[in-house]
Protein backbone atom coordinates (compact mmCIF):
# COMPACT_ATOMS: atom_id res chain seq x y z
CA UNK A 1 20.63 -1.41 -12.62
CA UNK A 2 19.22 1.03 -15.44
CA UNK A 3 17.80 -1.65 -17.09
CA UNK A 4 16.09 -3.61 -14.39
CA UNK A 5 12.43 -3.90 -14.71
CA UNK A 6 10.47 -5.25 -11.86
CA UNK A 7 8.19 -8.70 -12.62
CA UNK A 8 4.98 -7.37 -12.18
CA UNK A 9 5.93 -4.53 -14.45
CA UNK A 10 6.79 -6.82 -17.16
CA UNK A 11 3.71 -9.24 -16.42
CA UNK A 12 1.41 -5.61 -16.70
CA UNK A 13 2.96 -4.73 -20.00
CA UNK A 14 3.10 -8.08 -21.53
CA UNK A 15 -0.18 -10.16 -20.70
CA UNK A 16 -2.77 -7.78 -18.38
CA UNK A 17 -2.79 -5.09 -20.76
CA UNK A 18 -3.95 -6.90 -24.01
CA UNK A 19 -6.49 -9.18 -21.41
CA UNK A 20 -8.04 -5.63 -20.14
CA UNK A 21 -8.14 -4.58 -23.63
CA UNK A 22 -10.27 -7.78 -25.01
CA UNK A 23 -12.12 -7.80 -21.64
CA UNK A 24 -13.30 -4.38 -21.54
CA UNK A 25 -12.87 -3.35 -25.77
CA UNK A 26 -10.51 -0.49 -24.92
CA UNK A 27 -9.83 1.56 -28.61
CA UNK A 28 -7.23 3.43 -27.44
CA UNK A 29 -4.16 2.36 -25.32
CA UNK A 30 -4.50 5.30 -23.11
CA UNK A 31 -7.54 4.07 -21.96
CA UNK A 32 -6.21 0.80 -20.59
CA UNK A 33 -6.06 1.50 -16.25
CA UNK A 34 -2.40 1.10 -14.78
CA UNK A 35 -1.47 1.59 -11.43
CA UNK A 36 -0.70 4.99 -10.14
CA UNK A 37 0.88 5.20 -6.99
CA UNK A 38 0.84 2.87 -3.63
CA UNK A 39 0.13 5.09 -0.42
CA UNK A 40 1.67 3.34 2.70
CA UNK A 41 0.32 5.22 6.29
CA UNK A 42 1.14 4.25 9.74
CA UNK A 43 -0.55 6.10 12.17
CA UNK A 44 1.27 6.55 15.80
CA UNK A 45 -0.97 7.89 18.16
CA UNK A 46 1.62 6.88 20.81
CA UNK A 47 3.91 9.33 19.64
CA UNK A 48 1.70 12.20 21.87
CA UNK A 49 3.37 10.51 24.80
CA UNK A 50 6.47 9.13 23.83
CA UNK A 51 8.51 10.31 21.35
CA UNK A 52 11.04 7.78 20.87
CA UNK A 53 8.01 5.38 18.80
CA UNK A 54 7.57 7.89 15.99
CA UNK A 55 11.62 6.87 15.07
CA UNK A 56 10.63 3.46 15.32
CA UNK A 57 7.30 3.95 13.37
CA UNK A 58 9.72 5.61 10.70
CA UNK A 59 12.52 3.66 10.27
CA UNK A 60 10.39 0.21 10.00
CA UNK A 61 8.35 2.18 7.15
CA UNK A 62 11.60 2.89 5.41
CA UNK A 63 12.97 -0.66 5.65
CA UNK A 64 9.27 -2.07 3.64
CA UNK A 65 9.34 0.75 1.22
CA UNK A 66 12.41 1.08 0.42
CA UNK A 67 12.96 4.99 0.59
CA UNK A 68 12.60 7.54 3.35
CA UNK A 69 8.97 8.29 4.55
CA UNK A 70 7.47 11.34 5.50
CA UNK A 71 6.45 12.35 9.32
CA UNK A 72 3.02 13.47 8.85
CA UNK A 73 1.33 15.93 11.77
CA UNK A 74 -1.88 16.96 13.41
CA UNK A 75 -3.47 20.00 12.00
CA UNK A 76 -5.01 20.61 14.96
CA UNK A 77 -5.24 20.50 18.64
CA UNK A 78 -7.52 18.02 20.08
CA UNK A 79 -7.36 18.82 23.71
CA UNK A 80 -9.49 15.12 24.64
CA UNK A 81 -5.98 13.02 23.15
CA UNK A 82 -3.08 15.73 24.60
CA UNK A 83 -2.21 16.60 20.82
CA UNK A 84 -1.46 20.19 19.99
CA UNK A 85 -0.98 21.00 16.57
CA UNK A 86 2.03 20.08 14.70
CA UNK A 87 2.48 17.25 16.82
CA UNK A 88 4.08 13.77 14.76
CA UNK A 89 1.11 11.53 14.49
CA UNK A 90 2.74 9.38 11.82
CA UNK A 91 4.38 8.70 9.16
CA UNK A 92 3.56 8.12 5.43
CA UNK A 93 4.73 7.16 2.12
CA UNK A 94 4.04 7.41 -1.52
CA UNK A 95 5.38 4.39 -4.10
CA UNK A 96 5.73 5.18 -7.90
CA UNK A 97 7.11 3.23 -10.43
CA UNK A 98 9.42 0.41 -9.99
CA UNK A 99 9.04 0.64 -5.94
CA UNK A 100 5.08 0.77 -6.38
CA UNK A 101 5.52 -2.74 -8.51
CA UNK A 102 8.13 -4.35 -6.34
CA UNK A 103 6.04 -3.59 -3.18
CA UNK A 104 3.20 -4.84 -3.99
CA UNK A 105 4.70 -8.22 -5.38
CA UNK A 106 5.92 -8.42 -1.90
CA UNK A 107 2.65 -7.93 -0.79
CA UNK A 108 0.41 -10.08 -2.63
CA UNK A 109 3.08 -13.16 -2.63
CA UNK A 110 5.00 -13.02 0.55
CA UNK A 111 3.04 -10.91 3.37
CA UNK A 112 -0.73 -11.64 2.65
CA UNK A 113 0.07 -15.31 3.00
CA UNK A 114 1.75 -14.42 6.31
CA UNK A 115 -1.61 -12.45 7.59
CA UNK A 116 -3.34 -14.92 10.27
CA UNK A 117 -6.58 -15.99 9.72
CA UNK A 118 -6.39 -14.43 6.13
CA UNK A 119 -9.91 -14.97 4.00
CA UNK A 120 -9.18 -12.93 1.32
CA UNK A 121 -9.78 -9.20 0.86
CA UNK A 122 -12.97 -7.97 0.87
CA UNK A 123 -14.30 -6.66 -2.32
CA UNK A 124 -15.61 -3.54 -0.78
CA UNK A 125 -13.05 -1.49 0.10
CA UNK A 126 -13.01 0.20 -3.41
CA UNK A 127 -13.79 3.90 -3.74
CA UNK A 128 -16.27 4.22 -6.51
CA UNK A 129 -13.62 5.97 -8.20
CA UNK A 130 -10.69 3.07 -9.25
CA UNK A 131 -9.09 3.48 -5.95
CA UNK A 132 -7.86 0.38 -3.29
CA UNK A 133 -8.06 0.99 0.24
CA UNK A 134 -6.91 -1.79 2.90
CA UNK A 135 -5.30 -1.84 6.19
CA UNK A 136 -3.05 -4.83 7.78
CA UNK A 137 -3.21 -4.91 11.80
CA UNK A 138 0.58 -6.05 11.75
CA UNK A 139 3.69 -4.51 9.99
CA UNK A 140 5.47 -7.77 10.77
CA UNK A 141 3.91 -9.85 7.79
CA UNK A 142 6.66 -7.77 5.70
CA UNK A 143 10.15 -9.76 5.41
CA UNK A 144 12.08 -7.11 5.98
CA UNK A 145 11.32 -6.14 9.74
CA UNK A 146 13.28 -8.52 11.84
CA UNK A 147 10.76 -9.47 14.56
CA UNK A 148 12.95 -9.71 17.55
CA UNK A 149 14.02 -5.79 17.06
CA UNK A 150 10.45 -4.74 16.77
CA UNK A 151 9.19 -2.83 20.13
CA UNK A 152 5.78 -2.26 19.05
CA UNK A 153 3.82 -3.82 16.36
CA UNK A 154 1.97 -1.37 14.20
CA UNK A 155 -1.06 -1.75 11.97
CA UNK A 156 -0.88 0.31 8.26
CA UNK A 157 -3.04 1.50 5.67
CA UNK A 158 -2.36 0.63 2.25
CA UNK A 159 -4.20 2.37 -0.99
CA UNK A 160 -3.36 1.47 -4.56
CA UNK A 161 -4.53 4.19 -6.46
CA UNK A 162 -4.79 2.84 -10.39
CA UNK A 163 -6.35 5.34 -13.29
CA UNK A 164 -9.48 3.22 -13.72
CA UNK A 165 -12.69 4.71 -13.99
CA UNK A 166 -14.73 2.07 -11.85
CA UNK A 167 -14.68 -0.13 -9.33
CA UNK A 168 -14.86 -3.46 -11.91
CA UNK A 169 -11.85 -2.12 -14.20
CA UNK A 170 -9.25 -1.63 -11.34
CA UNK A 171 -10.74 -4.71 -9.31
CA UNK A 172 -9.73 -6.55 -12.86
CA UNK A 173 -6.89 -5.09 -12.73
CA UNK A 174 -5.90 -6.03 -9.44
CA UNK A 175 -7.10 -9.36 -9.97
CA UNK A 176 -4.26 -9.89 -12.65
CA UNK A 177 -1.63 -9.11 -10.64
CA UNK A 178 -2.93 -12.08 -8.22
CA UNK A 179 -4.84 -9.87 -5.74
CA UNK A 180 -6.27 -12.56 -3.45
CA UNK A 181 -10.04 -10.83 -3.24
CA UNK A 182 -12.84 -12.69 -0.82
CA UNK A 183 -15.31 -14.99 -3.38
C-alpha cells in the first residue's frame, strides 16, 4: 500500500506538468499550479428539526471521501430558521493528497456522467484567484451510496483549490485531468 500512487497523480506528474510548462513557459518547477486540497460541504438545514439527518448527512460524506468528516455549526442564532448557535448545520471535509486525486477521478469519470441533464460545467465558477467552486444537487451520482439506504438526498459543494495564480492556469489545469467544462 506504501507504494500506491493514484492515476491522476501519475498522469499530473508525467504528462500535465511538462504541457503547463510549454503552454504557459514556466522557468521554474515551482511555478507549475498543482492541486491543493478538495473541500467537500453538505449543508443540513434539516438538522434544526431533526437530529437523526445530520448522522445520515455524515456517514454518506464519509463513505465518498473516504475518511471521517467534520460536523460544522452555526455561529450564530438566527431566530427566523429556529437555529441557536452551535447548532449542527453540516458537515464538511477537506481531501489532500492521494484522497484529493482519487476523488476527483471518481468525479470527473464516474459521477459527472451520472448527473441528469449534464451540459458541462460552467466556466464561471472560478474565483479570480485559481480556485474551483461547484455544487451537485444529488449525492447519489457517487458509487458508493447505495440508493435504496438513502433517506434523503442531499445536494454538496465541491471546491478544488489548486496554487494557480489565475483563472486560465488552473482552468488548464483542470482541463488536463478531463474536467468536462461547458464550450
Amino acid at each position: 500500500m506504501a507504494d500506491y500512487t493514484p492515476r491522476l497523480e501519475k498522469h499530473y506528474r508525467e504528462t500535465v506538468r511538462d504541457a503547463l510548462r510549454s503552454e504557459f513557459g514556466y522557468r521554474n518547477d515551482m511555478m507549475i499550479p498543482r492541486l491543493d486540497k478538495i473541500v467537500l460541504n453538505m449543508g443540513v438545514g434539516e438538522a434544526v428539526s431533526d437530529s437523526k439527518k445530520i448522522k445520515s448527512a455524515h456517514d454518506d460524506l464519509m463513505a465518498i471521501a473516504g475518511q471521517k468528516p467534520v460536523i460544522t455549526r452555526a455561529k450564530r442564532s438566527i431566530a427566523g430558521f429556529k437555529l441557536r448557535e452551535g447548532m449542527p448545520v453540516g458537515v464538511k471535509v477537506t481531501l489532500r493528497r492521494a484522497r484529493m486525486y482519487e476523488f476527483l477521478d471518481r468525479l470527473v469519470t464516474i459521477a459527472m456522467p451520472r448527473v441528469r441533464d449534464f451540459r458541462g460545467i460552467p466556466k464561471r465558477s472560478f474565483d479570480g484567484r485559481g480556485n474551483f467552486a461547484m455544487g451537485l444537487k444529488e449525492h447519489i451520482v457517487f458509487p458508493e451510496i447505495n440508493f435504496d439506504q438513502v433517506d434523503q438526498v442531499w445536494g454538496m459543494d465541491i471546491v478544488i483549490c489548486t496554487t494557480a495564480r489565475s483563472d486560465a492556469e488552473a482552468m488548464a489545469l483542470l482541463k488536463h485531468f478531463n474536467m468536462p467544462f461547458q464550450n
